[in-house]
C-alpha atoms as a PDB file:
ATOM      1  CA  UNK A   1    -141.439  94.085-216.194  1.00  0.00           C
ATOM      2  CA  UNK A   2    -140.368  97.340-217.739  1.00  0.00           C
ATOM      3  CA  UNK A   3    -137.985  97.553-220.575  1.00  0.00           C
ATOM      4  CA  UNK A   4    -136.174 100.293-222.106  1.00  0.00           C
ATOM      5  CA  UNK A   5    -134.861  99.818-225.559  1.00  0.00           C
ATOM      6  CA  UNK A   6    -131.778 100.377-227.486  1.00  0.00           C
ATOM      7  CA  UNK A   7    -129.636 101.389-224.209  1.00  0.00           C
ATOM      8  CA  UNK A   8    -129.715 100.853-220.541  1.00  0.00           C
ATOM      9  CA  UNK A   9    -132.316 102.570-217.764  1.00  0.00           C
ATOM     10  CA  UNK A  10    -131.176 105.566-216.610  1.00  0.00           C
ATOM     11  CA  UNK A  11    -133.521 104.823-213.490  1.00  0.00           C
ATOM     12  CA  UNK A  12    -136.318 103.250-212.907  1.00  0.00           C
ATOM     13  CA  UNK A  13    -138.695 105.859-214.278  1.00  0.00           C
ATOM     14  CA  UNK A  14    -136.655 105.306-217.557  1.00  0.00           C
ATOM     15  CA  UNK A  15    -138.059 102.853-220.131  1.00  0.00           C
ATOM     16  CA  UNK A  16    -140.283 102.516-223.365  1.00  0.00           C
ATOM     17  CA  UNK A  17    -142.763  99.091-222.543  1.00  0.00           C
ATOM     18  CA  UNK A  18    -144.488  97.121-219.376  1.00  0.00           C
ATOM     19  CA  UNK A  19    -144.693  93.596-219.995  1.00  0.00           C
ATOM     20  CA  UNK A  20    -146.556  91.449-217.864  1.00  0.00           C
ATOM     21  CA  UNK A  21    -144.621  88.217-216.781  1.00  0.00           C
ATOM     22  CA  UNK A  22    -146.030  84.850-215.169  1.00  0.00           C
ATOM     23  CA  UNK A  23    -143.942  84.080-212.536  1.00  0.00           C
ATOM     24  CA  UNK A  24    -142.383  80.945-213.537  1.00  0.00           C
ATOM     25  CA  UNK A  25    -141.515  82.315-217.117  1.00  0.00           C
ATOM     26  CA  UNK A  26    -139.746  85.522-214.505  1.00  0.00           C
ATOM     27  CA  UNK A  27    -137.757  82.533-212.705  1.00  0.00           C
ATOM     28  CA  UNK A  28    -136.710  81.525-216.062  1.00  0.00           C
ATOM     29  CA  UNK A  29    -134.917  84.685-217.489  1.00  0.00           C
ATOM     30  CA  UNK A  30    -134.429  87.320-214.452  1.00  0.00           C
ATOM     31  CA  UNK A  31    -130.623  85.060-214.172  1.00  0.00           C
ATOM     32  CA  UNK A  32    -129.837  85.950-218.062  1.00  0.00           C
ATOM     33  CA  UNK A  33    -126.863  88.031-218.672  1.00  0.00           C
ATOM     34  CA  UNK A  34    -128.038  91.599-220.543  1.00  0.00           C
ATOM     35  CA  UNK A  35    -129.212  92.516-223.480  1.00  0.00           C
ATOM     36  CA  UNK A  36    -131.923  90.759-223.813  1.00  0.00           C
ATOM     37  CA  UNK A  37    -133.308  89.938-227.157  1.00  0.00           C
ATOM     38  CA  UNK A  38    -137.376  90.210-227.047  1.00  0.00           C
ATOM     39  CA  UNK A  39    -139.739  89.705-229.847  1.00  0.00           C
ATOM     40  CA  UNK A  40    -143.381  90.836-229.364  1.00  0.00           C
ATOM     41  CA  UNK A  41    -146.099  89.769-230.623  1.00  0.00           C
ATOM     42  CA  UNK A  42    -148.734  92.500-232.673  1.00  0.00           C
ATOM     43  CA  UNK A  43    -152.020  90.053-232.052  1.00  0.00           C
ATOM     44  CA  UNK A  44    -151.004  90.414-228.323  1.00  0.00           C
ATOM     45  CA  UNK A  45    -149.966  93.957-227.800  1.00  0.00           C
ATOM     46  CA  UNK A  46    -152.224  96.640-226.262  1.00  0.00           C
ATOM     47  CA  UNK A  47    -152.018  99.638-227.384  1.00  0.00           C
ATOM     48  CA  UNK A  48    -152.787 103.008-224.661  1.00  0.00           C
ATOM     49  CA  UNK A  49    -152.893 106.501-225.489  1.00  0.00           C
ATOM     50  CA  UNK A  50    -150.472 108.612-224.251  1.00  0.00           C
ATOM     51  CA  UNK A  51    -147.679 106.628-221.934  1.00  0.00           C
ATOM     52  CA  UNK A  52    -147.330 105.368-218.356  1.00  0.00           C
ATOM     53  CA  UNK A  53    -143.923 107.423-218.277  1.00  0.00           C
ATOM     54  CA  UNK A  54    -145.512 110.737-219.144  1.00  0.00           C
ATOM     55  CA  UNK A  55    -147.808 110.237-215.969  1.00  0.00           C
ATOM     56  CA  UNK A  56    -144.900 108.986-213.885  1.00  0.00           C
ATOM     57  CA  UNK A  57    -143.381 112.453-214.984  1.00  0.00           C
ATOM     58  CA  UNK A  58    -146.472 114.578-213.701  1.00  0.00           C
ATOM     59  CA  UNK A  59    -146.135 112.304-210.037  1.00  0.00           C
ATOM     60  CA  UNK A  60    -142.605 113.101-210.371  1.00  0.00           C
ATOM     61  CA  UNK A  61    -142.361 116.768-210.603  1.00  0.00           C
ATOM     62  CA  UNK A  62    -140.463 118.326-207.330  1.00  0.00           C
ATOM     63  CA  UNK A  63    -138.012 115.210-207.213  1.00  0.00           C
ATOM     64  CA  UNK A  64    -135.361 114.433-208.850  1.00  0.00           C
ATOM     65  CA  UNK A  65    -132.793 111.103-209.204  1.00  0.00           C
ATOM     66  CA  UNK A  66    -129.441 111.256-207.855  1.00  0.00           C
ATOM     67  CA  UNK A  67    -127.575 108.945-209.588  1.00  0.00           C
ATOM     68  CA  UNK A  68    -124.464 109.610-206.837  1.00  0.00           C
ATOM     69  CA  UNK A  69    -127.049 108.020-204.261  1.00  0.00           C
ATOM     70  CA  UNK A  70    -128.967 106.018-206.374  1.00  0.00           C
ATOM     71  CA  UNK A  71    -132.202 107.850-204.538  1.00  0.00           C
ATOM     72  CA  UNK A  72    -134.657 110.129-204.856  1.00  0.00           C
ATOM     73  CA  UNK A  73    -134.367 114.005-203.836  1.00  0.00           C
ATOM     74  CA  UNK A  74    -137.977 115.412-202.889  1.00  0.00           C
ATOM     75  CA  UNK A  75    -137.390 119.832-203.741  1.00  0.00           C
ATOM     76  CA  UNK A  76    -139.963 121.045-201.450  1.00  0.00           C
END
């Protein structure tokens, strides 16, 4: 699951946190109206240097989101 915090995704490239989910916890919340309140743990949290978005951003360079379309444009 990927969460962005304070204010809505802009896309799907656009958030702050990946959480893993077990599936039947997943059947349990993906029905619950927005925001969601989440807590996390600091015993349970790891910790990587730099972030997942910043290397979604180097994949990402040439295309860009067109919220119109709600799709991807590849610039060749």
């Amino acid at each position: 699951m990927y969460l962005k915090l304070y204010q809505p995704a802009k896309n799907a490239f656009d958030y702050h946190l990946q959480a893993e989910v077990f599936k039947e916890k997943w059947r349990e919340i993906k029905n619950r109206s927005f925001p969601w309140q989440v807590c996390l743990q600091p015993s349970r949290l790891l910790l990587l240097e730099g972030t997942i978005t910043e290397g979604r951003r180097k994949k990402l360079e040439g295309r860009s989101w067109k919220e119109e379309t709600g799709r991807w444009k590849v610039n060749y």
